[in-house]
PDB file of N, CA and C in Angstrom:
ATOM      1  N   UNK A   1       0.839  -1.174   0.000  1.00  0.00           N
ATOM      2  CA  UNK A   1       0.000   0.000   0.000  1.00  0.00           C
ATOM      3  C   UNK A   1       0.890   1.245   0.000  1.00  0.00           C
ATOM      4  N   UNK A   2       0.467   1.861  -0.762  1.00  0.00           N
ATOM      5  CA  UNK A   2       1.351   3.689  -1.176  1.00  0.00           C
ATOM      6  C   UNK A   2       0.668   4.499   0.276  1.00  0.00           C
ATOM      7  N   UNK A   3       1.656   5.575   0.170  1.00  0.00           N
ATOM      8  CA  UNK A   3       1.491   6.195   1.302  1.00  0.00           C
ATOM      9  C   UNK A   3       0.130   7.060   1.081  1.00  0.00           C
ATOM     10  N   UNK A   4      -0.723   6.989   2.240  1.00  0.00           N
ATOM     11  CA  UNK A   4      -1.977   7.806   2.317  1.00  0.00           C
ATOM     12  C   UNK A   4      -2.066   8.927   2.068  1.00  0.00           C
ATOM     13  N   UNK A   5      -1.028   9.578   2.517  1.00  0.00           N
ATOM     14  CA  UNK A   5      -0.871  11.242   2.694  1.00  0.00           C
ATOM     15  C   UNK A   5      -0.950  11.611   1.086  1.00  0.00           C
ATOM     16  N   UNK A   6      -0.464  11.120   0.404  1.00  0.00           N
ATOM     17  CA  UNK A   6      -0.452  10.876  -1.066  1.00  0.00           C
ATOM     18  C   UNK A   6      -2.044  10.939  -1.811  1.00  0.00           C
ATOM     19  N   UNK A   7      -2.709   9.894  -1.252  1.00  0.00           N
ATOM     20  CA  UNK A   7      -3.877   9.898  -1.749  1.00  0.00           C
ATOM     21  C   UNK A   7      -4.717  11.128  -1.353  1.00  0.00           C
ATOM     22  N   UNK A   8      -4.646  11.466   0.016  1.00  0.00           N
ATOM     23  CA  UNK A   8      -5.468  12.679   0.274  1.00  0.00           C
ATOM     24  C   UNK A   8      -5.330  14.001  -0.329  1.00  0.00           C
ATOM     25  N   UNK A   9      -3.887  14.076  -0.404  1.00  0.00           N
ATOM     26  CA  UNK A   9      -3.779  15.158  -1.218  1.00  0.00           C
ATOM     27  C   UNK A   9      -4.250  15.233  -2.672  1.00  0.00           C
ATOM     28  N   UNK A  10      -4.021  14.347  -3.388  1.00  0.00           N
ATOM     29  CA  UNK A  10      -4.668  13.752  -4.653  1.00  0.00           C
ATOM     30  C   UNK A  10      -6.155  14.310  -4.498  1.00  0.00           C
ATOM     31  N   UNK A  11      -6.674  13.643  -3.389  1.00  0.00           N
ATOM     32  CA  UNK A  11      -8.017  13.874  -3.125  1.00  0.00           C
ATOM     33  C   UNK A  11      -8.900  14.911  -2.985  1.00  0.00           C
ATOM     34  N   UNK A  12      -7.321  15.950  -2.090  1.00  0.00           N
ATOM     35  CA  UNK A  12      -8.246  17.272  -2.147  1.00  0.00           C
ATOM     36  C   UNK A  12      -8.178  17.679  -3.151  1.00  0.00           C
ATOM     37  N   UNK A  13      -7.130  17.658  -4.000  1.00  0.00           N
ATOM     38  CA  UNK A  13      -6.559  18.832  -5.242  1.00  0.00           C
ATOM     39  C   UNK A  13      -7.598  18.285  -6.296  1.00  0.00           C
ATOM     40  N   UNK A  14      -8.520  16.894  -6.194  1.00  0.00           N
ATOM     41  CA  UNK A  14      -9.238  17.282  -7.154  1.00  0.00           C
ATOM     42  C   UNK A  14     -10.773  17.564  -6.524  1.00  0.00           C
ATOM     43  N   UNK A  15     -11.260  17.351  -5.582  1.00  0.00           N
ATOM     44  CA  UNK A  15     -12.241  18.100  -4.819  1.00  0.00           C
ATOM     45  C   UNK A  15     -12.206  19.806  -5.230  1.00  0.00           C
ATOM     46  N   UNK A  16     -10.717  20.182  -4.677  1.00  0.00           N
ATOM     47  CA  UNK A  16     -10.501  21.466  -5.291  1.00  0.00           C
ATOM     48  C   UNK A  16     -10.952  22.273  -6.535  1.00  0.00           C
ATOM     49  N   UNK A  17     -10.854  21.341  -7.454  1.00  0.00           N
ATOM     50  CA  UNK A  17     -10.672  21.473  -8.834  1.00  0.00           C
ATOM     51  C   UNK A  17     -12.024  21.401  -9.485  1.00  0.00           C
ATOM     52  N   UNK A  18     -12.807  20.471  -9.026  1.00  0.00           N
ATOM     53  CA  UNK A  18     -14.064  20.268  -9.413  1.00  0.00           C
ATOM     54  C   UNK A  18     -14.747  21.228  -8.795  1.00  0.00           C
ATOM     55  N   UNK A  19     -14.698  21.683  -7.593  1.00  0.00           N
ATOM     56  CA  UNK A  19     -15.666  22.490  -6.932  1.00  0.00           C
ATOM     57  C   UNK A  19     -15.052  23.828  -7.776  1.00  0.00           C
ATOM     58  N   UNK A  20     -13.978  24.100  -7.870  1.00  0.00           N
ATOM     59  CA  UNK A  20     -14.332  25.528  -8.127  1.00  0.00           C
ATOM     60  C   UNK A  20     -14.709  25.561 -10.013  1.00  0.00           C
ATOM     61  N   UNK A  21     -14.580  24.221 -10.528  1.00  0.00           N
ATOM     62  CA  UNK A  21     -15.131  24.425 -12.275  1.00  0.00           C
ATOM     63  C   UNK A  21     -16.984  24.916 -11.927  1.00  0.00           C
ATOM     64  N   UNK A  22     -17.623  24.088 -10.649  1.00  0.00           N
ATOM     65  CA  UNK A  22     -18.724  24.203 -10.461  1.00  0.00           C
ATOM     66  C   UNK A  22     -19.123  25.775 -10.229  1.00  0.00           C
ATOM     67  N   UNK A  23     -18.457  26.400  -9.314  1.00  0.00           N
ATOM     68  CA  UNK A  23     -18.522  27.662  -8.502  1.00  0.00           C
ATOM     69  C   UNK A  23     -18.454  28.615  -9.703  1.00  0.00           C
ATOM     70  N   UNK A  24     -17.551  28.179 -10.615  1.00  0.00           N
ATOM     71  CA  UNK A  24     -17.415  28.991 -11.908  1.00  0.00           C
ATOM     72  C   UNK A  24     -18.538  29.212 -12.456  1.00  0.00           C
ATOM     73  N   UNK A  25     -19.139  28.039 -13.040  1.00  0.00           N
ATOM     74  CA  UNK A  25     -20.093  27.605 -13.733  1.00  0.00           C
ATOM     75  C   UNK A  25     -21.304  28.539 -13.113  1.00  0.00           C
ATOM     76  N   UNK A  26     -21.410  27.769 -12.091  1.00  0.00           N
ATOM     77  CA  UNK A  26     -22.631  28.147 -11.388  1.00  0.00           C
ATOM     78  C   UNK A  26     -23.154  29.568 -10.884  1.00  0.00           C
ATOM     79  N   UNK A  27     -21.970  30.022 -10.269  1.00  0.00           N
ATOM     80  CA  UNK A  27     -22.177  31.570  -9.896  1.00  0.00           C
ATOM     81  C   UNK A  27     -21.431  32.604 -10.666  1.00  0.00           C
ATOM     82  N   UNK A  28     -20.448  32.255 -11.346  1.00  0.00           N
ATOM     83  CA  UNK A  28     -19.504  33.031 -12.270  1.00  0.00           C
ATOM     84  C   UNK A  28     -20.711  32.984 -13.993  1.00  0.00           C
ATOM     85  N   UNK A  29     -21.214  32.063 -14.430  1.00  0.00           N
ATOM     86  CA  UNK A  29     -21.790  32.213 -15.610  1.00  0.00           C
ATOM     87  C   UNK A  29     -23.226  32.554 -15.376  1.00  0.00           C
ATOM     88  N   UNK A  30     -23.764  32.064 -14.369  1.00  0.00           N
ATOM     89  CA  UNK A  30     -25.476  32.395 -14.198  1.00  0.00           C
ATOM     90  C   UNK A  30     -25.775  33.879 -13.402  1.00  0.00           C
ATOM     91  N   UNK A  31     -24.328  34.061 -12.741  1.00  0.00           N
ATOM     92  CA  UNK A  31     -24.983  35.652 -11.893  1.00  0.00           C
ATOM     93  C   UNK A  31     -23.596  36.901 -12.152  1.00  0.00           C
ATOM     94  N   UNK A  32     -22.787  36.463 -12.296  1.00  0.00           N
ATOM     95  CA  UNK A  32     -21.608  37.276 -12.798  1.00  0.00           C
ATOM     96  C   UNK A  32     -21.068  37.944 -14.000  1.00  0.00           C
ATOM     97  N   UNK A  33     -21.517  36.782 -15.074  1.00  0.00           N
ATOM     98  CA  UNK A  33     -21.145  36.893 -16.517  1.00  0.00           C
ATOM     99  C   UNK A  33     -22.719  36.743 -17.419  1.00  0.00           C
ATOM    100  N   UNK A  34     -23.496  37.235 -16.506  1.00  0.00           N
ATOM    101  CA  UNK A  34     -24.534  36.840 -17.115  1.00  0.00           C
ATOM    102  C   UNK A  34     -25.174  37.700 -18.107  1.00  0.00           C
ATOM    103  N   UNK A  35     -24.921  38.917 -18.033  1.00  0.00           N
ATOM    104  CA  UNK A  35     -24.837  40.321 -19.220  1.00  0.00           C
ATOM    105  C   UNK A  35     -24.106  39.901 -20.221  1.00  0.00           C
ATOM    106  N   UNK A  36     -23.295  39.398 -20.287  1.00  0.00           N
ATOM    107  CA  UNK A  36     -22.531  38.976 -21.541  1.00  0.00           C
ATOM    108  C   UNK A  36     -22.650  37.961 -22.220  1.00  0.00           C
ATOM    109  N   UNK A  37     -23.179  36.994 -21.328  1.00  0.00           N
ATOM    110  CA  UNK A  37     -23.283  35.891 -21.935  1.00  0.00           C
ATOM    111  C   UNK A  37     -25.035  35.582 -22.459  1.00  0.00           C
ATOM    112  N   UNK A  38     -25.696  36.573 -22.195  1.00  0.00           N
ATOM    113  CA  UNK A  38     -27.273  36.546 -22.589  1.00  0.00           C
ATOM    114  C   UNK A  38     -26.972  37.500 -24.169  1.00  0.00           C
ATOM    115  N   UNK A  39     -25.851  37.945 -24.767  1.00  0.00           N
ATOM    116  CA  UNK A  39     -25.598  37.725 -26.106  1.00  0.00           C
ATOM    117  C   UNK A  39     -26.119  36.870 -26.589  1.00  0.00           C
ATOM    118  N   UNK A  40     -25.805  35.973 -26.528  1.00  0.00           N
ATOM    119  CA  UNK A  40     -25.748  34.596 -27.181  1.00  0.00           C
ATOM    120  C   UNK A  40     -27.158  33.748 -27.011  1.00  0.00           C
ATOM    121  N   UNK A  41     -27.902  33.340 -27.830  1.00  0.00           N
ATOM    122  CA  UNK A  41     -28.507  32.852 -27.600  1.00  0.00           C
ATOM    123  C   UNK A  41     -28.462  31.030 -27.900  1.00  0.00           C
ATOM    124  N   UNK A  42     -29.530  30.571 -27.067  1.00  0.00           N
ATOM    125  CA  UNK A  42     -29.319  28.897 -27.337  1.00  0.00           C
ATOM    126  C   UNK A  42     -30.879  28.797 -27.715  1.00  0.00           C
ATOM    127  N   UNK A  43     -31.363  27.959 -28.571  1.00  0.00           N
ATOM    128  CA  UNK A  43     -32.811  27.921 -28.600  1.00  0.00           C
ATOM    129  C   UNK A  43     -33.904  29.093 -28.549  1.00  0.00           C
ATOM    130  N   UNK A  44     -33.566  29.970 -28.630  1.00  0.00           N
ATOM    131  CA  UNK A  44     -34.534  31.302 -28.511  1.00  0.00           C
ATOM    132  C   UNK A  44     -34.473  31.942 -26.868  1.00  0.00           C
ATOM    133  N   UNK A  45     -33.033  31.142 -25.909  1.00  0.00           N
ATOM    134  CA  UNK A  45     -33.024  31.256 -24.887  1.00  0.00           C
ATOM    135  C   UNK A  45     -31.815  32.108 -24.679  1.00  0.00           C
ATOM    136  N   UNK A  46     -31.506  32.619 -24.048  1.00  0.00           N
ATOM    137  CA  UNK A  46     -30.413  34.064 -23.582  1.00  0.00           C
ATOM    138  C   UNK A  46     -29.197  32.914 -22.904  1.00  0.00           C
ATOM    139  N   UNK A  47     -28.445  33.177 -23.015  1.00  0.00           N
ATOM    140  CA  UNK A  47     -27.062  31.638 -23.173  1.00  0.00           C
ATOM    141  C   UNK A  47     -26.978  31.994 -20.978  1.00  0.00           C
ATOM    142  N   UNK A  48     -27.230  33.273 -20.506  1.00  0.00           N
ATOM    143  CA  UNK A  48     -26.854  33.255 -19.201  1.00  0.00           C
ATOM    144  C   UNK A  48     -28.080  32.874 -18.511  1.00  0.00           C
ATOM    145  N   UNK A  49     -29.053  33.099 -18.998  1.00  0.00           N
ATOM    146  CA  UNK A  49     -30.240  32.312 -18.109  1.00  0.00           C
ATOM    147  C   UNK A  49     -30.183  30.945 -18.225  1.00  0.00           C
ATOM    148  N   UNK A  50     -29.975  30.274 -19.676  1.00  0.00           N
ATOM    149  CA  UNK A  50     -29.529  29.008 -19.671  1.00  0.00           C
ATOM    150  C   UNK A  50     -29.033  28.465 -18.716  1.00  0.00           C
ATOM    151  N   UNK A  51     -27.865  29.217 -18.553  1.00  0.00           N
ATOM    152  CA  UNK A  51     -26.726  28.638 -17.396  1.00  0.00           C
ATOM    153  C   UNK A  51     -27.303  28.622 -15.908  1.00  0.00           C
ATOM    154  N   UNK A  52     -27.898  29.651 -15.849  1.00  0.00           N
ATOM    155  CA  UNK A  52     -28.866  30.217 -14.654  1.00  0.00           C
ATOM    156  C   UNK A  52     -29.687  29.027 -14.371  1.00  0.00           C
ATOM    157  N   UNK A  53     -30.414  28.333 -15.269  1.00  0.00           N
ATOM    158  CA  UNK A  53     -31.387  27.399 -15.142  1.00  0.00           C
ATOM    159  C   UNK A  53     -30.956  26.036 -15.287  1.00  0.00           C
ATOM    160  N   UNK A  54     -30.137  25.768 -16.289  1.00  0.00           N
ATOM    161  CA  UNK A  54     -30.125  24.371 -16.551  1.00  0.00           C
ATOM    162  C   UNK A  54     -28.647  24.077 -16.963  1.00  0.00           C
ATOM    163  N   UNK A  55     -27.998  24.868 -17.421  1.00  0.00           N
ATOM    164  CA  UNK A  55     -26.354  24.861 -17.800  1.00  0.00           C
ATOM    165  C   UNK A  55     -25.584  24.123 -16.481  1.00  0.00           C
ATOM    166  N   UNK A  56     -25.901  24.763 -15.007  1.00  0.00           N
ATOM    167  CA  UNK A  56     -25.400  24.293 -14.214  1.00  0.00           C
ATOM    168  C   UNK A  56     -25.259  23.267 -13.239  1.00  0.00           C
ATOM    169  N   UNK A  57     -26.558  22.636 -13.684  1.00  0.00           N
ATOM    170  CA  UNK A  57     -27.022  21.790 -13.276  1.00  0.00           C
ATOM    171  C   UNK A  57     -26.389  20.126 -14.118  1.00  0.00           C
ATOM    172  N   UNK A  58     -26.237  20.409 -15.480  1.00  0.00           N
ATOM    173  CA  UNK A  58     -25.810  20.111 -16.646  1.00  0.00           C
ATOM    174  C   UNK A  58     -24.231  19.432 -15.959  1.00  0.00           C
ATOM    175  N   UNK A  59     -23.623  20.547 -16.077  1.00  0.00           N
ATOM    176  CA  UNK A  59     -22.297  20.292 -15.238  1.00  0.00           C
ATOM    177  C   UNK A  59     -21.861  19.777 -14.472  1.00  0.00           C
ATOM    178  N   UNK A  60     -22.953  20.127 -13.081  1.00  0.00           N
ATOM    179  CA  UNK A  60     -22.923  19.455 -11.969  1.00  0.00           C
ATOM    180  C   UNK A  60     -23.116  17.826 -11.883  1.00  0.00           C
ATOM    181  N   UNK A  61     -24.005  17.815 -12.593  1.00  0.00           N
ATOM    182  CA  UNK A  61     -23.993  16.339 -13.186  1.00  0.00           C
ATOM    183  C   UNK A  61     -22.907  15.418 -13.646  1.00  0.00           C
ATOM    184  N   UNK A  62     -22.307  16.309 -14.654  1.00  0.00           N
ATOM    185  CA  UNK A  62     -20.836  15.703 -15.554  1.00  0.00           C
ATOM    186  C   UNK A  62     -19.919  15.896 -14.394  1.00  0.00           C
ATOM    187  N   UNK A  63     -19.599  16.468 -13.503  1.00  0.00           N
ATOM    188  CA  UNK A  63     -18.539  16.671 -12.807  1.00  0.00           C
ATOM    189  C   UNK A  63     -18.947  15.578 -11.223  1.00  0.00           C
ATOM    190  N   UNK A  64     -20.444  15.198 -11.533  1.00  0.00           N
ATOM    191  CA  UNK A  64     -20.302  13.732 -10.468  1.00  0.00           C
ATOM    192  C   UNK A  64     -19.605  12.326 -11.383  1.00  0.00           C
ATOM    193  N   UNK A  65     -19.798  12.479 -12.007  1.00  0.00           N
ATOM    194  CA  UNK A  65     -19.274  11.040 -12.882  1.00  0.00           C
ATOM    195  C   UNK A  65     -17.755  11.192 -13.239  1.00  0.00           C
ATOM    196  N   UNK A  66     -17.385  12.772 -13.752  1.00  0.00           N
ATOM    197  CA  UNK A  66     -15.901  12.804 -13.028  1.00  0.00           C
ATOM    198  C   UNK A  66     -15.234  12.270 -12.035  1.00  0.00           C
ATOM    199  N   UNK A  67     -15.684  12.932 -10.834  1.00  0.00           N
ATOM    200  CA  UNK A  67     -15.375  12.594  -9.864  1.00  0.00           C
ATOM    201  C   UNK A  67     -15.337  11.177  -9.180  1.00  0.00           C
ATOM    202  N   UNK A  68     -16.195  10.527 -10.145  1.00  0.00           N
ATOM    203  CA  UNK A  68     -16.278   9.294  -9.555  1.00  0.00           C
ATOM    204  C   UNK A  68     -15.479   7.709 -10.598  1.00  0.00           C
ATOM    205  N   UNK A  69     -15.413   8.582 -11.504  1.00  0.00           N
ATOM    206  CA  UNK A  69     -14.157   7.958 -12.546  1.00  0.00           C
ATOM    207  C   UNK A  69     -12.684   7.904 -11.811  1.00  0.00           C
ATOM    208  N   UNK A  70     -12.812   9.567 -11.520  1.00  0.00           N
ATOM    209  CA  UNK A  70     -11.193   9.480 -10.869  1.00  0.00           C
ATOM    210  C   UNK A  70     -10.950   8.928  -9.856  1.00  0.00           C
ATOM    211  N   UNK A  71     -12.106   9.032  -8.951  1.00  0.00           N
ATOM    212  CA  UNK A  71     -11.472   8.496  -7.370  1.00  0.00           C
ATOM    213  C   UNK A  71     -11.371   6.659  -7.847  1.00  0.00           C
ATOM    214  N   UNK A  72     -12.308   6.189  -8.998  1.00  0.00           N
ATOM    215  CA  UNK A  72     -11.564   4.711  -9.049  1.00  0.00           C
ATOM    216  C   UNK A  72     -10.576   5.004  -9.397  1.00  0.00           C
ATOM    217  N   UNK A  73     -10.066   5.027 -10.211  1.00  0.00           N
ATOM    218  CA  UNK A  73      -8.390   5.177 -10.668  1.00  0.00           C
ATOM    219  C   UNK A  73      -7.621   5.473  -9.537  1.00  0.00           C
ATOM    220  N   UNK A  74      -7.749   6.770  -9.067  1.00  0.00           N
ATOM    221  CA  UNK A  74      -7.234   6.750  -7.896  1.00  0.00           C
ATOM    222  C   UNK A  74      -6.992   5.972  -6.553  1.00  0.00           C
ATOM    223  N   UNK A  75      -8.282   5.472  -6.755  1.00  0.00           N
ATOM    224  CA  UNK A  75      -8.407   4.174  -5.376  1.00  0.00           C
ATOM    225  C   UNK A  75      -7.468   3.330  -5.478  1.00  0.00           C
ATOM    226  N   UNK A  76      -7.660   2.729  -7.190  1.00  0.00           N
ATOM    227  CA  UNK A  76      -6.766   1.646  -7.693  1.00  0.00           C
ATOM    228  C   UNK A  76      -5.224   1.884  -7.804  1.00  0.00           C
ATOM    229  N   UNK A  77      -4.671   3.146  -7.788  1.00  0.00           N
ATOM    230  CA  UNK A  77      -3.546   3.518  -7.466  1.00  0.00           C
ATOM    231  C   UNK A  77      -2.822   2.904  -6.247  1.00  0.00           C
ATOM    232  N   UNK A  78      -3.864   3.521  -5.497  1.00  0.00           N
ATOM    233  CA  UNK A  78      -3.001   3.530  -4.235  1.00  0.00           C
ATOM    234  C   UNK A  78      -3.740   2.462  -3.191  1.00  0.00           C
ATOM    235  N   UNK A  79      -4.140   1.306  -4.461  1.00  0.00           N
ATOM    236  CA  UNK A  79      -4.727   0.018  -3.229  1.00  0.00           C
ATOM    237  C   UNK A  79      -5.491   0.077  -2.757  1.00  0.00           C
ATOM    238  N   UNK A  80      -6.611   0.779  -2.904  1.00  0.00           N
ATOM    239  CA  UNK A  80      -7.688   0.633  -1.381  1.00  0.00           C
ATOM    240  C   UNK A  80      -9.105   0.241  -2.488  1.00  0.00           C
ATOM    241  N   UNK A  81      -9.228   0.259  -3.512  1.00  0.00           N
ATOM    242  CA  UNK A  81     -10.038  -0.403  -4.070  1.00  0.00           C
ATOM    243  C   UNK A  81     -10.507  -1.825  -3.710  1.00  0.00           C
ATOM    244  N   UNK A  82     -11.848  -1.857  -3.842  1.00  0.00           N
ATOM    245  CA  UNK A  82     -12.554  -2.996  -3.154  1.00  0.00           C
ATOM    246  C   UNK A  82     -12.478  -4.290  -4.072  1.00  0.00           C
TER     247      UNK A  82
END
């Protein structure tokens, strides 16, 4: 077995990583960037309400199955896989 301290850090840095693509997403495109990005439209829909409504949710989604891709790999790294 590889050293733990190893894995946790692994662990946070991508906790890290995912939460703030979310934080981006979520509060940076639906309430921050949202004048700029209601340019754009998707479907007859303003691209920042999109995000506002369903974009982030979208994400949040893809970034659980991320997360849960990596931590196998990761598990399997460092042995603790079941």
């Amino acid at each position: 077995m590889k050293d733990r301290t190893g894995y946790w850090k692994k662990n946070l840095r991508l906790l890290t990583i995912l939460l703030s693509v979310w934080f981006i997403v979520s509060f940076g495109f639906g309430i921050l960037f949202v004048d700029v990005l209601n340019t754009v439209r998707i479907g007859g829909f303003k691209l920042g309400f999109w995000f506002a409504q369903q974009g982030s949710i979208y994400v949040f989604i893809a970034l659980i199955f991320i997360y849960v891709q990596r931590m196998n790999r990761l598990e399997k790294e460092y042995d603790l896989d079941e």
